[in-house]
Protein backbone atom coordinates (compact mmCIF):
# COMPACT_ATOMS: atom_id res chain seq x y z
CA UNK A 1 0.00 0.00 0.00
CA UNK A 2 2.50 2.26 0.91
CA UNK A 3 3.96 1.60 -2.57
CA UNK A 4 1.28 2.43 -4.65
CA UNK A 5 1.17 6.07 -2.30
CA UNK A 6 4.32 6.76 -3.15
CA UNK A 7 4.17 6.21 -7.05
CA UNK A 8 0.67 8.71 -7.17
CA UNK A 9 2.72 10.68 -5.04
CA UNK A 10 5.94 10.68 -7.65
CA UNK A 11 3.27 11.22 -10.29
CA UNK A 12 1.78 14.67 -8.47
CA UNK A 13 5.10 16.07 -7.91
CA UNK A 14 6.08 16.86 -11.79
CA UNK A 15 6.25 20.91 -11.83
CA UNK A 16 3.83 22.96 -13.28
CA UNK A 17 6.47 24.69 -15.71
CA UNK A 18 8.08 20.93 -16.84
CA UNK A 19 7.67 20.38 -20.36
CA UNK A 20 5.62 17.81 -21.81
CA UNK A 21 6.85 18.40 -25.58
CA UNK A 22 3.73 20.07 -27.20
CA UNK A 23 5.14 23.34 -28.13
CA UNK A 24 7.99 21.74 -30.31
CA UNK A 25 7.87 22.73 -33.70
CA UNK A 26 7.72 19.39 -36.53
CA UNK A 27 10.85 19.42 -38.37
CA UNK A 28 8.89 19.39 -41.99
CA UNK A 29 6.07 22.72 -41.54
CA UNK A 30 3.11 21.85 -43.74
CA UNK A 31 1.99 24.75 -46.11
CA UNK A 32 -0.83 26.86 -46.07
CA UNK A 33 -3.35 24.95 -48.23
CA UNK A 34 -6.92 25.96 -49.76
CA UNK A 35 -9.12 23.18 -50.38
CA UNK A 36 -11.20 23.94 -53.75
CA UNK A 37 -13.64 21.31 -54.54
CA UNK A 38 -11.25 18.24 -53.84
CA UNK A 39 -8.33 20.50 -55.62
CA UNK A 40 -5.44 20.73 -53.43
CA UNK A 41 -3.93 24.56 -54.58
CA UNK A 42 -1.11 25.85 -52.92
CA UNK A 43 -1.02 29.86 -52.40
CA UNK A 44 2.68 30.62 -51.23
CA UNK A 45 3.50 34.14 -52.12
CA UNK A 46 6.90 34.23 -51.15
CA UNK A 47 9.52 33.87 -54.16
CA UNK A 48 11.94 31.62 -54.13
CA UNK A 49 9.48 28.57 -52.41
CA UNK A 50 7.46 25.89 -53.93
CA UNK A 51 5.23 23.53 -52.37
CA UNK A 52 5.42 19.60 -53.05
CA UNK A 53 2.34 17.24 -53.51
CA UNK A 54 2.61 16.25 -49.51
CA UNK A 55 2.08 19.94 -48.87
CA UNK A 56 5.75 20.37 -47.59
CA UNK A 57 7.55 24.22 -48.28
CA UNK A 58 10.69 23.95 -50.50
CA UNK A 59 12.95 26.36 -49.93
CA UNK A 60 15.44 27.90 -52.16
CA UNK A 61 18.23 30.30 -53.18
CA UNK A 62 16.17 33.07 -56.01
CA UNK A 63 18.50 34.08 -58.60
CA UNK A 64 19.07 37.72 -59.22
CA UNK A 65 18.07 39.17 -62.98
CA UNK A 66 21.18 39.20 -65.05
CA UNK A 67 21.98 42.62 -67.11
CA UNK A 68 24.66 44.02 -69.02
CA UNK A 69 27.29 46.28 -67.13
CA UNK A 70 27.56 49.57 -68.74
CA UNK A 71 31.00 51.16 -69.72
CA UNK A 72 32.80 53.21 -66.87
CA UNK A 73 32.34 57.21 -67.93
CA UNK A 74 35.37 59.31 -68.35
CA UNK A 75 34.64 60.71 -65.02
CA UNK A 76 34.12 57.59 -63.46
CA UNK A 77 37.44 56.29 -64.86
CA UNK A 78 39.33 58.87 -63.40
CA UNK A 79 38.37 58.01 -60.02
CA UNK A 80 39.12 54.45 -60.29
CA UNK A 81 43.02 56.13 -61.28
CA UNK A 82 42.71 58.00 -58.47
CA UNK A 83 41.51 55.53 -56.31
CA UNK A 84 43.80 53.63 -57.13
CA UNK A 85 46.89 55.91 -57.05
CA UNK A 86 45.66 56.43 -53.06
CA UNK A 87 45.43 52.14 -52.38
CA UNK A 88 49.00 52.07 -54.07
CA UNK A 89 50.07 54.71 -51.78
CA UNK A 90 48.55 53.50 -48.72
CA UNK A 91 50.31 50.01 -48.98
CA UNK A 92 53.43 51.27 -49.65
CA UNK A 93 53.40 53.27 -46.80
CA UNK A 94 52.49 50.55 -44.58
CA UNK A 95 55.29 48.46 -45.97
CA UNK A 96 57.61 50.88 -45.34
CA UNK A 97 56.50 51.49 -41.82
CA UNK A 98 56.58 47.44 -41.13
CA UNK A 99 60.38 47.52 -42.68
CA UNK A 100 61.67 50.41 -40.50
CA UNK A 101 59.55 48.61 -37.20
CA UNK A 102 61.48 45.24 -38.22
């Protein structure tokens, strides 16, 4: 008798806060899904997803459109010159500071 009081007891004791597993989320999310006379349609809005005939979201990478770059103007060209005169600059400064610290 004193058994059986201690396993209802055992079973009373679990906290209030203890999980019991409900609020973990299913590793494969079902879609959103609109039944239309016995039609199975899937509305997903969201590029770059498709939906499978289970009803399972497919995920993927979208592709950005692919255009032609223009020419650099003449004023644009002699920024990249200057730009790059002041990187050339810069590095050989450092290299000279890094020989005279060695």
């Amino acid at each position: 008798m004193t058994n059986e009081k201690a396993q209802a007891q055992d079973a009373n004791s679990i906290p209030k806060n203890a999980s019991d597993g409900s609020e973990l989320i299913p590793a494969e999310v079902k879609a959103n899904l609109r039944h239309d006379d016995d039609q199975l349609t899937s509305d997903v809005a969201i590029p770059g997803t498709t939906v499978d005939d289970e009803g399972l979201i497919n995920n993927f990478a979208t592709e950005p459109t692919v255009y032609p770059s223009t020419y650099p103007s003449p004023r644009q060209q002699r920024r990249y010159i200057f730009l790059g005169a002041a990187a050339i600059l810069l590095v050989a400064i450092l290299v000279l500071i890094s020989v005279s610290v060695s």
